[in-house]
PDB file of N, CA and C in Angstrom:
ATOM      1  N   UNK A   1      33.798  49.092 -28.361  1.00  0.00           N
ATOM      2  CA  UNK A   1      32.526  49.439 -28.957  1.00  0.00           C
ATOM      3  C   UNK A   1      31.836  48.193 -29.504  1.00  0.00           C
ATOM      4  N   UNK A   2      32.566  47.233 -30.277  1.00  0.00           N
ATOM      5  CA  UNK A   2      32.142  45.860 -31.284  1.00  0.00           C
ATOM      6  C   UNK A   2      31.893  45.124 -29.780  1.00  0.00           C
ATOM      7  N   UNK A   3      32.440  45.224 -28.478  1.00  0.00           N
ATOM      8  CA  UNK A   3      32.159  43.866 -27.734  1.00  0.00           C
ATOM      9  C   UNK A   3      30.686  44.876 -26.833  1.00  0.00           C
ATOM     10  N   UNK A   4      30.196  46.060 -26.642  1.00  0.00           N
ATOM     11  CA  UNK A   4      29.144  46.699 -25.916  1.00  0.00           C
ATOM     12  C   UNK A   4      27.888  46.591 -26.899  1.00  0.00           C
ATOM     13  N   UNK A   5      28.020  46.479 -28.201  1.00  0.00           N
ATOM     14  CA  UNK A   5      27.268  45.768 -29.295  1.00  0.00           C
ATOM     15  C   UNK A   5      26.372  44.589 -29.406  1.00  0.00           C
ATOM     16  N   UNK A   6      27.718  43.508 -29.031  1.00  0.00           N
ATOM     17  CA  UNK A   6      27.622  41.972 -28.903  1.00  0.00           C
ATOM     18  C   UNK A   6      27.101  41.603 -27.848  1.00  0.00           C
ATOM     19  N   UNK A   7      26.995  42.493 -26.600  1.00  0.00           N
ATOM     20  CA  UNK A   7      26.845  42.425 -25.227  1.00  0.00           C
ATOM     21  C   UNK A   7      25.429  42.398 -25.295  1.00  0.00           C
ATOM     22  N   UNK A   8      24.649  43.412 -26.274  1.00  0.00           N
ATOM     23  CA  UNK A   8      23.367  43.943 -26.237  1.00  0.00           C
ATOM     24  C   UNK A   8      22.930  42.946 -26.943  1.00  0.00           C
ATOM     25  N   UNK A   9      23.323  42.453 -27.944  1.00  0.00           N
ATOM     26  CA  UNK A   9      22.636  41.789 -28.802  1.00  0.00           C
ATOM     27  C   UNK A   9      22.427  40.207 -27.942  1.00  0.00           C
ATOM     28  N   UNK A  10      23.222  39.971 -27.315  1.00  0.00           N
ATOM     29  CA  UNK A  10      23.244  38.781 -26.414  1.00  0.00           C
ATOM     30  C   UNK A  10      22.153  38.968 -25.572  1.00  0.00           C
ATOM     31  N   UNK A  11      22.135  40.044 -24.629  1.00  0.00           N
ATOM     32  CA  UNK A  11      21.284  40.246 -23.728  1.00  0.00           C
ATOM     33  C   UNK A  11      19.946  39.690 -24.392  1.00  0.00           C
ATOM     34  N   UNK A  12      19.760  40.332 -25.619  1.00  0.00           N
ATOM     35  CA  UNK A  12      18.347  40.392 -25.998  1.00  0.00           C
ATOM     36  C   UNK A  12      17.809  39.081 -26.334  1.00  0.00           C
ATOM     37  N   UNK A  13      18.986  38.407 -26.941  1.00  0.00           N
ATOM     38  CA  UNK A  13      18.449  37.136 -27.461  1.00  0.00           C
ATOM     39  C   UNK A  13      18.548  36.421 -26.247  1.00  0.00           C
ATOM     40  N   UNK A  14      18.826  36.207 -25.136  1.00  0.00           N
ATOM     41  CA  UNK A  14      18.907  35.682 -24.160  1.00  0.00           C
ATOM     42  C   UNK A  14      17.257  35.293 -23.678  1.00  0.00           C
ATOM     43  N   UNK A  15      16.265  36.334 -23.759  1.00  0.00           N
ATOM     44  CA  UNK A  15      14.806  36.680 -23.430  1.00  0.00           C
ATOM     45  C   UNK A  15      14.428  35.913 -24.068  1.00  0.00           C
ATOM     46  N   UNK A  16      14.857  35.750 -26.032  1.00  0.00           N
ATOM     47  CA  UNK A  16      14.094  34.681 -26.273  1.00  0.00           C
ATOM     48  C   UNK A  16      14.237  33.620 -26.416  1.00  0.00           C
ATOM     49  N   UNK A  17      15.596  33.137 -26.569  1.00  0.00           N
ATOM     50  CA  UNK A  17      15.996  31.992 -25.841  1.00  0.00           C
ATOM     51  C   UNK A  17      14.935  31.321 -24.710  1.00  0.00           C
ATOM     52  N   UNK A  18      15.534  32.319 -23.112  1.00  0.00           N
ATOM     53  CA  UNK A  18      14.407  31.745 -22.287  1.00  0.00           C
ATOM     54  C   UNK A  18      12.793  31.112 -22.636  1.00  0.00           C
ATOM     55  N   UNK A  19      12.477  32.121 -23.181  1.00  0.00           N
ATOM     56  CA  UNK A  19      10.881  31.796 -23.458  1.00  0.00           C
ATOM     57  C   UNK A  19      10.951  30.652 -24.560  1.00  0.00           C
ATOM     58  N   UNK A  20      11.636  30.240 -25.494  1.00  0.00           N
ATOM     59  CA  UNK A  20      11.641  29.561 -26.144  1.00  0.00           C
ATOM     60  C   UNK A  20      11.795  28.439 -25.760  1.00  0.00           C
ATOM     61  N   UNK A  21      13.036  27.956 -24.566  1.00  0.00           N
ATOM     62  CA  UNK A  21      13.199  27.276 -23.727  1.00  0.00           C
ATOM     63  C   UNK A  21      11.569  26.495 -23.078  1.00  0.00           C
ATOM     64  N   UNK A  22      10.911  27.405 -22.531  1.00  0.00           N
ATOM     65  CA  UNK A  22       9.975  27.188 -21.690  1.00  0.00           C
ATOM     66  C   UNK A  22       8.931  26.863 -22.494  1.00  0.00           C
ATOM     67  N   UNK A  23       8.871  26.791 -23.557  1.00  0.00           N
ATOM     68  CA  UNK A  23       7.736  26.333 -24.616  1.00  0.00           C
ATOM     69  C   UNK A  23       8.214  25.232 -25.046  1.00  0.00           C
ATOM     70  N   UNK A  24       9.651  24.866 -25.106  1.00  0.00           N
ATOM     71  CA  UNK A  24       9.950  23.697 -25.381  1.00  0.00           C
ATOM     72  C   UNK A  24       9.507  22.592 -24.648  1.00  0.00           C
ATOM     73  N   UNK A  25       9.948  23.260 -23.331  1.00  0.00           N
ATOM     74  CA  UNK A  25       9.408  22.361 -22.352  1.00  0.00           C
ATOM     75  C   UNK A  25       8.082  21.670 -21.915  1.00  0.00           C
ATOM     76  N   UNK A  26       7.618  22.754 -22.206  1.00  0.00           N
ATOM     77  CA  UNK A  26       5.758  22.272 -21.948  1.00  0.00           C
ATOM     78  C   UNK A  26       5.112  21.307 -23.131  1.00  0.00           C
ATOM     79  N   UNK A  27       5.959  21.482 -23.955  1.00  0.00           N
ATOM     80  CA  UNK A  27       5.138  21.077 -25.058  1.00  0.00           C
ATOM     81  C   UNK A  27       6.069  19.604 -25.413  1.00  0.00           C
ATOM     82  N   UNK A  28       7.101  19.085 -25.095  1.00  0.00           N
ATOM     83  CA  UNK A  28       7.836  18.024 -25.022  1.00  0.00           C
ATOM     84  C   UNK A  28       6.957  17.102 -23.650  1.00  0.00           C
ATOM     85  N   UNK A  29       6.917  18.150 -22.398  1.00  0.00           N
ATOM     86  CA  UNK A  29       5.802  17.352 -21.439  1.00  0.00           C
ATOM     87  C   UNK A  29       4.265  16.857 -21.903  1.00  0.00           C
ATOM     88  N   UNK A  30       4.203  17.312 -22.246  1.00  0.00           N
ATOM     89  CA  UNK A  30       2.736  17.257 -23.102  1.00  0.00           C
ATOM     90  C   UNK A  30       2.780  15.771 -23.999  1.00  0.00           C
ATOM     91  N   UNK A  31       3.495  16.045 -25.108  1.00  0.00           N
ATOM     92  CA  UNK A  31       4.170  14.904 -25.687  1.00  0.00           C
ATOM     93  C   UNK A  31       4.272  13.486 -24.861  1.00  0.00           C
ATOM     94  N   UNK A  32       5.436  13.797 -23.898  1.00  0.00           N
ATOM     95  CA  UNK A  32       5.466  12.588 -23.201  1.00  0.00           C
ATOM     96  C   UNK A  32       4.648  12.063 -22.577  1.00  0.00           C
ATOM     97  N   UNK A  33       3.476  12.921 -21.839  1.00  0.00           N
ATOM     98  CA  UNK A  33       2.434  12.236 -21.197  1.00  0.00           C
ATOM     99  C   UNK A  33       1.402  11.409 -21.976  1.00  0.00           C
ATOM    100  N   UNK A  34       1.610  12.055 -23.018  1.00  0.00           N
ATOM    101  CA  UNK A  34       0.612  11.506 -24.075  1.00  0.00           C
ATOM    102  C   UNK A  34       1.045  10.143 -24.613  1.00  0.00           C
ATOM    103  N   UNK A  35       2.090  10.275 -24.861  1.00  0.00           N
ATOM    104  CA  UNK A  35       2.523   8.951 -25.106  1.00  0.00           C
ATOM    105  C   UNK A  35       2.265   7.641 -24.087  1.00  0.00           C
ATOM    106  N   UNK A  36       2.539   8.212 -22.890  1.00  0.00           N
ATOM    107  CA  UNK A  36       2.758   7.660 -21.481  1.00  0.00           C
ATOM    108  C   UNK A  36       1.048   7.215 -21.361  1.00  0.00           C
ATOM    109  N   UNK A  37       0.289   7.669 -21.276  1.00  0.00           N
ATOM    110  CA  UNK A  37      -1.180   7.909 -21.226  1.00  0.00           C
ATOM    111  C   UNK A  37      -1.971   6.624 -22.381  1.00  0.00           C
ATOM    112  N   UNK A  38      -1.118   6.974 -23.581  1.00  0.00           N
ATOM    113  CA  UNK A  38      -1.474   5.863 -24.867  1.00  0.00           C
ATOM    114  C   UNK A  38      -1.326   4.567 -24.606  1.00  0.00           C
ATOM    115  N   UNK A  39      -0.166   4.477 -24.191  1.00  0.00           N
ATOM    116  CA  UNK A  39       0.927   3.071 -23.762  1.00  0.00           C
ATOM    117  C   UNK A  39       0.269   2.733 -22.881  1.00  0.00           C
ATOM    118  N   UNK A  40      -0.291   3.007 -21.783  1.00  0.00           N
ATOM    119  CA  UNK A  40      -0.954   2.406 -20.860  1.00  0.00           C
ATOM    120  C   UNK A  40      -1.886   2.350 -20.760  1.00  0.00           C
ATOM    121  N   UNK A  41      -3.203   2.779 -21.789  1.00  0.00           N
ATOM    122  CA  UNK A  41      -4.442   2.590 -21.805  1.00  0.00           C
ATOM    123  C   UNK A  41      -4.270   0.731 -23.496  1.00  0.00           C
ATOM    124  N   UNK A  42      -3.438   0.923 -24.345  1.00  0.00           N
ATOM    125  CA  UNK A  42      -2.553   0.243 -24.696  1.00  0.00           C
ATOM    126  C   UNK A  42      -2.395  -1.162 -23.854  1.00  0.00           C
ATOM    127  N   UNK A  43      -1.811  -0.908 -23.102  1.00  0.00           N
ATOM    128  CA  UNK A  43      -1.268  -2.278 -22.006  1.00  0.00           C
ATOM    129  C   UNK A  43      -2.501  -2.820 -21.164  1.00  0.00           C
ATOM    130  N   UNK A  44      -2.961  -1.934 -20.803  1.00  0.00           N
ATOM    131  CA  UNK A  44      -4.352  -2.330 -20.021  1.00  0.00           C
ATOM    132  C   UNK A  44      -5.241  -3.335 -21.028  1.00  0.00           C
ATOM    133  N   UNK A  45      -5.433  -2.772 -22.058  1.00  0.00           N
ATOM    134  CA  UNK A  45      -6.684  -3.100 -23.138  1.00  0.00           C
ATOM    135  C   UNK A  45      -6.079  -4.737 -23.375  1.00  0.00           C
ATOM    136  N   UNK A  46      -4.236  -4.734 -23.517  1.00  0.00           N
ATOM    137  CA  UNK A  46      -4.307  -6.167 -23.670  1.00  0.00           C
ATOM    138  C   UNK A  46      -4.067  -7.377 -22.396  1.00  0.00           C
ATOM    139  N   UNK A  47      -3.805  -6.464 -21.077  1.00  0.00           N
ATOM    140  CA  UNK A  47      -3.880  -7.375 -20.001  1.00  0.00           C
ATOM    141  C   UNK A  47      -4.688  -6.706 -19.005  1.00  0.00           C
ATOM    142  N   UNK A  48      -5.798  -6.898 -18.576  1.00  0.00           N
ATOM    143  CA  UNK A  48      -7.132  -6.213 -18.301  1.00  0.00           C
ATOM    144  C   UNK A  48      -6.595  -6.620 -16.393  1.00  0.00           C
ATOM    145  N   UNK A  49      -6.056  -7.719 -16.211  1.00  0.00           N
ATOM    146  CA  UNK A  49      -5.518  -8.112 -14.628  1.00  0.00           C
ATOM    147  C   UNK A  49      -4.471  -7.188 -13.996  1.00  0.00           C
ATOM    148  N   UNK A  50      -3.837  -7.149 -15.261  1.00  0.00           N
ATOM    149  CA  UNK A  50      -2.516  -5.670 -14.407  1.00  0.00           C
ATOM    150  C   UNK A  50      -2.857  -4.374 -14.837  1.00  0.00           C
ATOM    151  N   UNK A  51      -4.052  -3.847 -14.480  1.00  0.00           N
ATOM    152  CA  UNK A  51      -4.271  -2.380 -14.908  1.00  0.00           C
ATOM    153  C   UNK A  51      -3.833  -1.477 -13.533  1.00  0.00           C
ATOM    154  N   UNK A  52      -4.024  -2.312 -12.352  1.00  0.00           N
ATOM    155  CA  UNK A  52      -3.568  -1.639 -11.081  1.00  0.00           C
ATOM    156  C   UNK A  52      -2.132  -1.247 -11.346  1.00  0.00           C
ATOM    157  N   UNK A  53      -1.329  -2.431 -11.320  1.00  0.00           N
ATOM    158  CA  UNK A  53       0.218  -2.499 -11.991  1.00  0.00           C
ATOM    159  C   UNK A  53       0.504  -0.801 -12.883  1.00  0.00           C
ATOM    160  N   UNK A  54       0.090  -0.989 -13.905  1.00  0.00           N
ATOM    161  CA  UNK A  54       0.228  -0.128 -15.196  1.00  0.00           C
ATOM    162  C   UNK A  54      -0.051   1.379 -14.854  1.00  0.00           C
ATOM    163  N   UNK A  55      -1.508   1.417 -14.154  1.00  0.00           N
ATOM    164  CA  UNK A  55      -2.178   2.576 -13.954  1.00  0.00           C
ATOM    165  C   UNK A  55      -1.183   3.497 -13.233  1.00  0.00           C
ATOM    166  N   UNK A  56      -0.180   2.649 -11.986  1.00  0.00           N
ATOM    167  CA  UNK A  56       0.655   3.142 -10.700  1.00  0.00           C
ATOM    168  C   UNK A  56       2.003   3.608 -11.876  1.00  0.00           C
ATOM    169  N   UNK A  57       2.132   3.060 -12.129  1.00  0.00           N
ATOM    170  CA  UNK A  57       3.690   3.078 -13.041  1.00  0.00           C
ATOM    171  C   UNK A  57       3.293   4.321 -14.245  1.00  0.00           C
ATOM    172  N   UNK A  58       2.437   4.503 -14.531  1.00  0.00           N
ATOM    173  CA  UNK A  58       1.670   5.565 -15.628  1.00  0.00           C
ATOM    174  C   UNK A  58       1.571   7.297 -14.712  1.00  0.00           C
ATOM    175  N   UNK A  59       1.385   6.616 -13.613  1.00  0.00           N
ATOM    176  CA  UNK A  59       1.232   8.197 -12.835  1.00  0.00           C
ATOM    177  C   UNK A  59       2.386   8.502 -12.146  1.00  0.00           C
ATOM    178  N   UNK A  60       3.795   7.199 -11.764  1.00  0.00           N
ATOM    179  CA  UNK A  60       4.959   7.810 -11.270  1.00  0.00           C
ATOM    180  C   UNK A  60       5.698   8.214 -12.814  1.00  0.00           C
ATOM    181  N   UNK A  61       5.557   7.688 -13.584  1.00  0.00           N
ATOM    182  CA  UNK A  61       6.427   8.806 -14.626  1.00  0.00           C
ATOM    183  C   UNK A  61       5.628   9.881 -15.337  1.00  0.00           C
ATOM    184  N   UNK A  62       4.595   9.757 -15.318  1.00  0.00           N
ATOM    185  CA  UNK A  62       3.757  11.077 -15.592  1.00  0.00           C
ATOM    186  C   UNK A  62       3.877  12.332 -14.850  1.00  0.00           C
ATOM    187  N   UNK A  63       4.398  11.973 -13.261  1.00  0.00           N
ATOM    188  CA  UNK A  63       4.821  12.793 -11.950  1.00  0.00           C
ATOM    189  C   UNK A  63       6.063  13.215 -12.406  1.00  0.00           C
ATOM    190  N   UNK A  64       6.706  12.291 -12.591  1.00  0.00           N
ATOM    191  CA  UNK A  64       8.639  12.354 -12.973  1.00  0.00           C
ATOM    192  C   UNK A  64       8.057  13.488 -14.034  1.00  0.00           C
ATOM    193  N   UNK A  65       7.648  13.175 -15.384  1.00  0.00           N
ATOM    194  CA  UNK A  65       7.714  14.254 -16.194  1.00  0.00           C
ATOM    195  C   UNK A  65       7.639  15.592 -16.285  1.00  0.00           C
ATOM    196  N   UNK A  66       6.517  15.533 -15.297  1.00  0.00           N
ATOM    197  CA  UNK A  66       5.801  17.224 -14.871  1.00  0.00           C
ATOM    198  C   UNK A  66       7.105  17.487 -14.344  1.00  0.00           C
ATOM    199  N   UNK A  67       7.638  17.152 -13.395  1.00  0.00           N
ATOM    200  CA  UNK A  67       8.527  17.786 -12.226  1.00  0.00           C
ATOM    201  C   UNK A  67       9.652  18.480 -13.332  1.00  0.00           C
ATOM    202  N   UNK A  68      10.387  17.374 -14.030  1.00  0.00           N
ATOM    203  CA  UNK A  68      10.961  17.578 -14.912  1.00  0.00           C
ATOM    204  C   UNK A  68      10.743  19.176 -15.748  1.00  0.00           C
ATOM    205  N   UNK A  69       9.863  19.056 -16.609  1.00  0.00           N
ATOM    206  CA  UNK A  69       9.179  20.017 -17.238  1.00  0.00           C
ATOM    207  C   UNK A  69       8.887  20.867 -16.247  1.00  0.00           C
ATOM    208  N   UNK A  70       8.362  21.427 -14.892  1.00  0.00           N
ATOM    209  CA  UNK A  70       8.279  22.466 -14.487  1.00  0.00           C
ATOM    210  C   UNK A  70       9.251  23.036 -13.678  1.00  0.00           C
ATOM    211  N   UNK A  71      10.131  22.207 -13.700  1.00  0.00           N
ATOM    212  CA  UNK A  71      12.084  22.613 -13.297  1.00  0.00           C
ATOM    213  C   UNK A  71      12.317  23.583 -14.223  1.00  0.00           C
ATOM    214  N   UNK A  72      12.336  22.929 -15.894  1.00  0.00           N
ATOM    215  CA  UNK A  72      12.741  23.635 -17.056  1.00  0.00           C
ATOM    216  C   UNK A  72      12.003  24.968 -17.147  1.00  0.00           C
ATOM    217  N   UNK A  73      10.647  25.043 -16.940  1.00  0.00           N
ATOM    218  CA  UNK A  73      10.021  26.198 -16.579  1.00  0.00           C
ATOM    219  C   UNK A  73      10.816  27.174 -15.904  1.00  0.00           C
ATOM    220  N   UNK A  74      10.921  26.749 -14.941  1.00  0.00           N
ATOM    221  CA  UNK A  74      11.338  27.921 -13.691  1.00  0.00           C
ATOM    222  C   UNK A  74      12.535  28.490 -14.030  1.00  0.00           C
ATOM    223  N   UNK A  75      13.556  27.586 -14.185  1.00  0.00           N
ATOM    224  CA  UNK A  75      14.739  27.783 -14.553  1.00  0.00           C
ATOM    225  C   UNK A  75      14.456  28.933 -16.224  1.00  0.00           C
ATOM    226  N   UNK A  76      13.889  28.445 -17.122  1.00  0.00           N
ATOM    227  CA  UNK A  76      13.684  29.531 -18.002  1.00  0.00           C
ATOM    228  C   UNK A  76      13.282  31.178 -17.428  1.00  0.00           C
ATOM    229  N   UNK A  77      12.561  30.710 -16.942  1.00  0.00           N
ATOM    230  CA  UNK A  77      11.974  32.269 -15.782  1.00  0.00           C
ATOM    231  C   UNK A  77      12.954  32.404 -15.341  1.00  0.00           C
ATOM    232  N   UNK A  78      13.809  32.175 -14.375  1.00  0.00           N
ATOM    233  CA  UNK A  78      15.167  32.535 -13.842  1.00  0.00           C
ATOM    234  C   UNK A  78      15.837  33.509 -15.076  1.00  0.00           C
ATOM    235  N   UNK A  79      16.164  32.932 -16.013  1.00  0.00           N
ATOM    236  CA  UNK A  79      16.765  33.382 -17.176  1.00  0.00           C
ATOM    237  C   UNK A  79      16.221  34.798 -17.458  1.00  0.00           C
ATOM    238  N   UNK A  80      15.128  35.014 -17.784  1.00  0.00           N
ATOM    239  CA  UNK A  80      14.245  35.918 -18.296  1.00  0.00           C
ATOM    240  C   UNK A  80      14.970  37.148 -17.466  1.00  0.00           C
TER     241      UNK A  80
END
């Protein structure tokens, strides 16, 4: 009876877990781009010759991040 209890109560928190999960995520991506976005408008402002450089390197980990973050997404949905 105490473990068909524990079973339920798991289940449930499991839902918000997930979703909690998935808000973590978006909002840690968010974060990082921003940072990512700062830093390189940042780097540009003090070397105006490597903005090509900076700009490329700003959008492959800005890419990396999303992917990242919308893995964690899905996978939360999985959960759900």
């Amino acid at each position: 009876m105490l473990l068909a209890i524990l079973l339920q109560a798991a289940a449930s928190l499991t839902g918000f877990g997930a979703a909690l999960g998935a808000g973590l995520a978006a909002i840690g991506a968010g974060i990082g781009i921003g940072k990512i976005g700062a830093s390189a408008m940042e780097g540009i402002a003090r070397q105006p010759e490597a903005s090509g450089d900076i700009r490329m390197s700003m959008i492959i980990a800005a890419a990396l991040i999303e992917g990242v973050a919308l893995f964690a997404v899905v996978v939360c949905g999985f959960i759900l």
